[in-house]
N, C-alpha and C. Protein backbone atom coordinates (compact mmCIF):
# COMPACT_ATOMS: atom_id res chain seq x y z
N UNK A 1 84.92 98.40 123.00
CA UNK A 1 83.87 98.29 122.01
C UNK A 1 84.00 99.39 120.97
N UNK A 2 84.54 100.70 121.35
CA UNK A 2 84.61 101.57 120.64
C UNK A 2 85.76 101.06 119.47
N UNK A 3 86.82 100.68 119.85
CA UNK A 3 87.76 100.17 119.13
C UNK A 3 86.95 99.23 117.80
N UNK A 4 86.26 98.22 118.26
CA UNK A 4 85.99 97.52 117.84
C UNK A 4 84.98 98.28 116.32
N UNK A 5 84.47 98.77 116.96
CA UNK A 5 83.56 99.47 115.81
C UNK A 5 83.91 100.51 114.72
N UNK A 6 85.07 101.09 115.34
CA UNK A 6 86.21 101.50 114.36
C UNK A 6 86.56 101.11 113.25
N UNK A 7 87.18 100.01 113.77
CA UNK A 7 88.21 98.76 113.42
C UNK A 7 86.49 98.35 111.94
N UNK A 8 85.67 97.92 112.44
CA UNK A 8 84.85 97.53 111.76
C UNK A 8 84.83 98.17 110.14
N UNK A 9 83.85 99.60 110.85
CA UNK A 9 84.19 100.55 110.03
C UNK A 9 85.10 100.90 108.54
N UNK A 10 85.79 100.41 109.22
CA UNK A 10 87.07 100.86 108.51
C UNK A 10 87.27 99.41 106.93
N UNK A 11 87.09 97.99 107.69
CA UNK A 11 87.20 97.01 107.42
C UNK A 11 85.90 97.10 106.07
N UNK A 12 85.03 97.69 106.98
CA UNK A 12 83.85 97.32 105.91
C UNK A 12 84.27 98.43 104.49
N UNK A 13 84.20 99.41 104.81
CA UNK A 13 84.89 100.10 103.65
C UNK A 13 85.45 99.71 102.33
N UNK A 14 87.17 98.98 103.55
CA UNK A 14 88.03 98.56 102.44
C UNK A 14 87.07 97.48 101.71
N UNK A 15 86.80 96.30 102.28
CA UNK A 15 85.97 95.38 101.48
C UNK A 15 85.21 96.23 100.27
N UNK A 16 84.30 96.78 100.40
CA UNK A 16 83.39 97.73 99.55
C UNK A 16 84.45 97.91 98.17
N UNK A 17 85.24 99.41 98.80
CA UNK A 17 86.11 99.26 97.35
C UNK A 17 86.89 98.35 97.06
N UNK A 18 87.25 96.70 97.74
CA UNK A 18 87.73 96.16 96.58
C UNK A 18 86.35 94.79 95.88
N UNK A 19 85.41 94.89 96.60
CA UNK A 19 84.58 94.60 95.44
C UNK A 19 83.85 95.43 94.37
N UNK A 20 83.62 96.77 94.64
CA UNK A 20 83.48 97.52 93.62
C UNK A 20 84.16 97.85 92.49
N UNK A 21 85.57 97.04 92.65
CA UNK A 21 86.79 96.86 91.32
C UNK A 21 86.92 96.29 90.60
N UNK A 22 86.26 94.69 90.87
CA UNK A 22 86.39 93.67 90.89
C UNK A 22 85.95 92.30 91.48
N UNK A 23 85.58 92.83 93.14
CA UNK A 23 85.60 91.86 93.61
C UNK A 23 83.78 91.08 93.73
N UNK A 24 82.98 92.17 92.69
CA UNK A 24 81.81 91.47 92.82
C UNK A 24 81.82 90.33 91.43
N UNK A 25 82.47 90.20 90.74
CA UNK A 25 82.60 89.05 89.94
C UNK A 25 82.56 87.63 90.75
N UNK A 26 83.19 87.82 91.92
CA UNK A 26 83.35 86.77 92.54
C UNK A 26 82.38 85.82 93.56
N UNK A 27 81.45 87.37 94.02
CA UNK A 27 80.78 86.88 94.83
C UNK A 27 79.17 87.72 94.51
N UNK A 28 78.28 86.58 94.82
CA UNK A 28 76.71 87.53 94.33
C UNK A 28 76.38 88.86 95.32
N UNK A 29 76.22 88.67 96.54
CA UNK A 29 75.76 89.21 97.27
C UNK A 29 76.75 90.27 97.51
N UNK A 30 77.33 91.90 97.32
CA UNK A 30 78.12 92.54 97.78
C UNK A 30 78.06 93.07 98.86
N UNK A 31 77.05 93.33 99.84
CA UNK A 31 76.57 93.93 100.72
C UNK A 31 77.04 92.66 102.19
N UNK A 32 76.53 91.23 101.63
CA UNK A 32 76.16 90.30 102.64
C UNK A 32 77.76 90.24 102.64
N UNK A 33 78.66 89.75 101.47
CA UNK A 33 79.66 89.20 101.59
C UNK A 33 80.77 90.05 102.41
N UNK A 34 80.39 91.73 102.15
CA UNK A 34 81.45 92.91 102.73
C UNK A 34 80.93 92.94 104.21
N UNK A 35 80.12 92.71 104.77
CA UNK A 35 79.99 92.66 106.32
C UNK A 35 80.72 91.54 106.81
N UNK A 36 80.23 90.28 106.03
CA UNK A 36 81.23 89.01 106.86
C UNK A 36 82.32 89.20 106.66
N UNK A 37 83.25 89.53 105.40
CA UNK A 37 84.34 89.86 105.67
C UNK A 37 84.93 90.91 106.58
N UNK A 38 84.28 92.03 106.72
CA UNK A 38 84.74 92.85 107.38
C UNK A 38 84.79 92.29 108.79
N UNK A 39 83.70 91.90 109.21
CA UNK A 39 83.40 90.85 110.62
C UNK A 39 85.03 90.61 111.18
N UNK A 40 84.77 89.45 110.06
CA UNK A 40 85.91 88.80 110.54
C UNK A 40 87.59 89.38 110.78
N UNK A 41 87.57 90.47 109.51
CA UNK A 41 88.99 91.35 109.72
C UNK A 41 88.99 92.22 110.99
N UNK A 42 87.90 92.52 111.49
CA UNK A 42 87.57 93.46 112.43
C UNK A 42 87.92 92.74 113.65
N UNK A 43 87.34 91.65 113.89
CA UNK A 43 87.32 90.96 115.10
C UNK A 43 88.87 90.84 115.11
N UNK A 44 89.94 89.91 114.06
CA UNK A 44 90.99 89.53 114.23
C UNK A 44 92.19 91.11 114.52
N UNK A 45 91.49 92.22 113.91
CA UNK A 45 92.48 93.38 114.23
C UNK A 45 92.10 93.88 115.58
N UNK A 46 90.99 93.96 115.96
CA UNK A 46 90.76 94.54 117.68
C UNK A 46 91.39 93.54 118.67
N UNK A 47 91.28 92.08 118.43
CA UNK A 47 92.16 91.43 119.29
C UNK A 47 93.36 91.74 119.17
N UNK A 48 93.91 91.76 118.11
CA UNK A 48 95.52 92.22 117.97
C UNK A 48 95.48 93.91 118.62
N UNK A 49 94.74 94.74 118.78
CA UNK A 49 94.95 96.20 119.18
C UNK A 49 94.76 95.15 120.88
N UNK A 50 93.65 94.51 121.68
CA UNK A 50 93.53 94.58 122.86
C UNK A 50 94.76 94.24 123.07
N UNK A 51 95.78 92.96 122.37
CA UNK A 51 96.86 92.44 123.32
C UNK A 51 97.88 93.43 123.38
N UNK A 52 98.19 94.34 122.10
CA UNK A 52 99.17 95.82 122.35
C UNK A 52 98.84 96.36 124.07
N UNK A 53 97.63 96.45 124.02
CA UNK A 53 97.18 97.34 124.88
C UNK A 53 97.28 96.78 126.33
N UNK A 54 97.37 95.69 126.49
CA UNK A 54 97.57 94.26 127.58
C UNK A 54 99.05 94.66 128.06
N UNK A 55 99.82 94.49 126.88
CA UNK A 55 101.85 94.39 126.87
C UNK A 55 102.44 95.83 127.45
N UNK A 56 101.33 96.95 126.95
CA UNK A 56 101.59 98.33 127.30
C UNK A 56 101.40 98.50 128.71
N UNK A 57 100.46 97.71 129.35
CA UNK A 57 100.01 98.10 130.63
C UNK A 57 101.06 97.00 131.35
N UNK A 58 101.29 95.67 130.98
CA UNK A 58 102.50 95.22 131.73
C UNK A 58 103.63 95.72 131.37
N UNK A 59 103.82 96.63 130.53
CA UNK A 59 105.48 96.92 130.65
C UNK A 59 105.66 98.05 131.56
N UNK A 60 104.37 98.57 132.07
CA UNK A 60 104.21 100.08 133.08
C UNK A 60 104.50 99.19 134.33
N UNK A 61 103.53 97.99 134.68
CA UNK A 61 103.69 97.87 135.49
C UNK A 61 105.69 97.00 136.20
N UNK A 62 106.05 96.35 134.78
CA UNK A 62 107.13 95.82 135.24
C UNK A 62 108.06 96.65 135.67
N UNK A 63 108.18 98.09 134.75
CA UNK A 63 108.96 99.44 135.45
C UNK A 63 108.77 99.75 136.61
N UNK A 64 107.39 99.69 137.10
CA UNK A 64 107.32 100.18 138.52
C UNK A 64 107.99 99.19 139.15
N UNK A 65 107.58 98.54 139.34
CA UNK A 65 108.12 97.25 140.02
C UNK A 65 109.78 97.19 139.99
N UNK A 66 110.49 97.36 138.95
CA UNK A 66 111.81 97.84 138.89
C UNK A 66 112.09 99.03 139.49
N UNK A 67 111.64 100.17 139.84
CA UNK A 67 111.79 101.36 140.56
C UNK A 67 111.65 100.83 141.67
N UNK A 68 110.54 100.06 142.17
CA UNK A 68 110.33 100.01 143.84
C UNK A 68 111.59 98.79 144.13
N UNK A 69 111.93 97.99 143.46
CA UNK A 69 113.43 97.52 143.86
C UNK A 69 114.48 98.51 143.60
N UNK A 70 114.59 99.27 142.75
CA UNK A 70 115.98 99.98 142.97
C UNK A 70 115.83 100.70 143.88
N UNK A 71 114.62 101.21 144.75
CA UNK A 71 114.54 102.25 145.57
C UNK A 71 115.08 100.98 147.32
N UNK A 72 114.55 100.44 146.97
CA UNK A 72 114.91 99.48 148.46
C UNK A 72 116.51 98.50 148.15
N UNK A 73 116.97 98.52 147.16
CA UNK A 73 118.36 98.38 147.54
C UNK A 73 118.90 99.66 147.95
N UNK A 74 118.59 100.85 147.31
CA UNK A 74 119.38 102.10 147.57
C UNK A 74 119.20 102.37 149.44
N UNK A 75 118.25 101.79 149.79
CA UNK A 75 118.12 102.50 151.05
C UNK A 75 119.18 101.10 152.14
């Protein structure tokens, strides 16, 4: 969750300055429109950080698992 709110954070920001450049021509509401966007960038980047974090913990575990076979052929 912490991630997530980060990730948010961060998202909502960027939105901010690029409608403050420009991007409120496009849309009325700057406030409403920079949360949903951010929402949505937020949600799609914390899933992409959880599955890193998924691949990291199976590649620990596939090493071990490779150690505890090289250790029982060696013996």
């Amino acid at each position: 969750m912490k991630d997530f709110i980060q990730t948010f954070i961060i998202s909502f920001i960027l939105i901010i300055l690029f409608l403050f450049f420009g991007g409120h021509w496009i849309l009325q509401s700057i406030w409403l429109a920079s949360a949903c966007v951010a929402l949505v960038i937020s949600v799609l980047v914390t899933s992409f950080i959880h599955q890193e974090t998924k691949n990291e913990e199976l590649e620990a575990r596939i090493k071990a698992l490779e150690l505890m076979l090289e250790e029982k052929d060696d013996r």
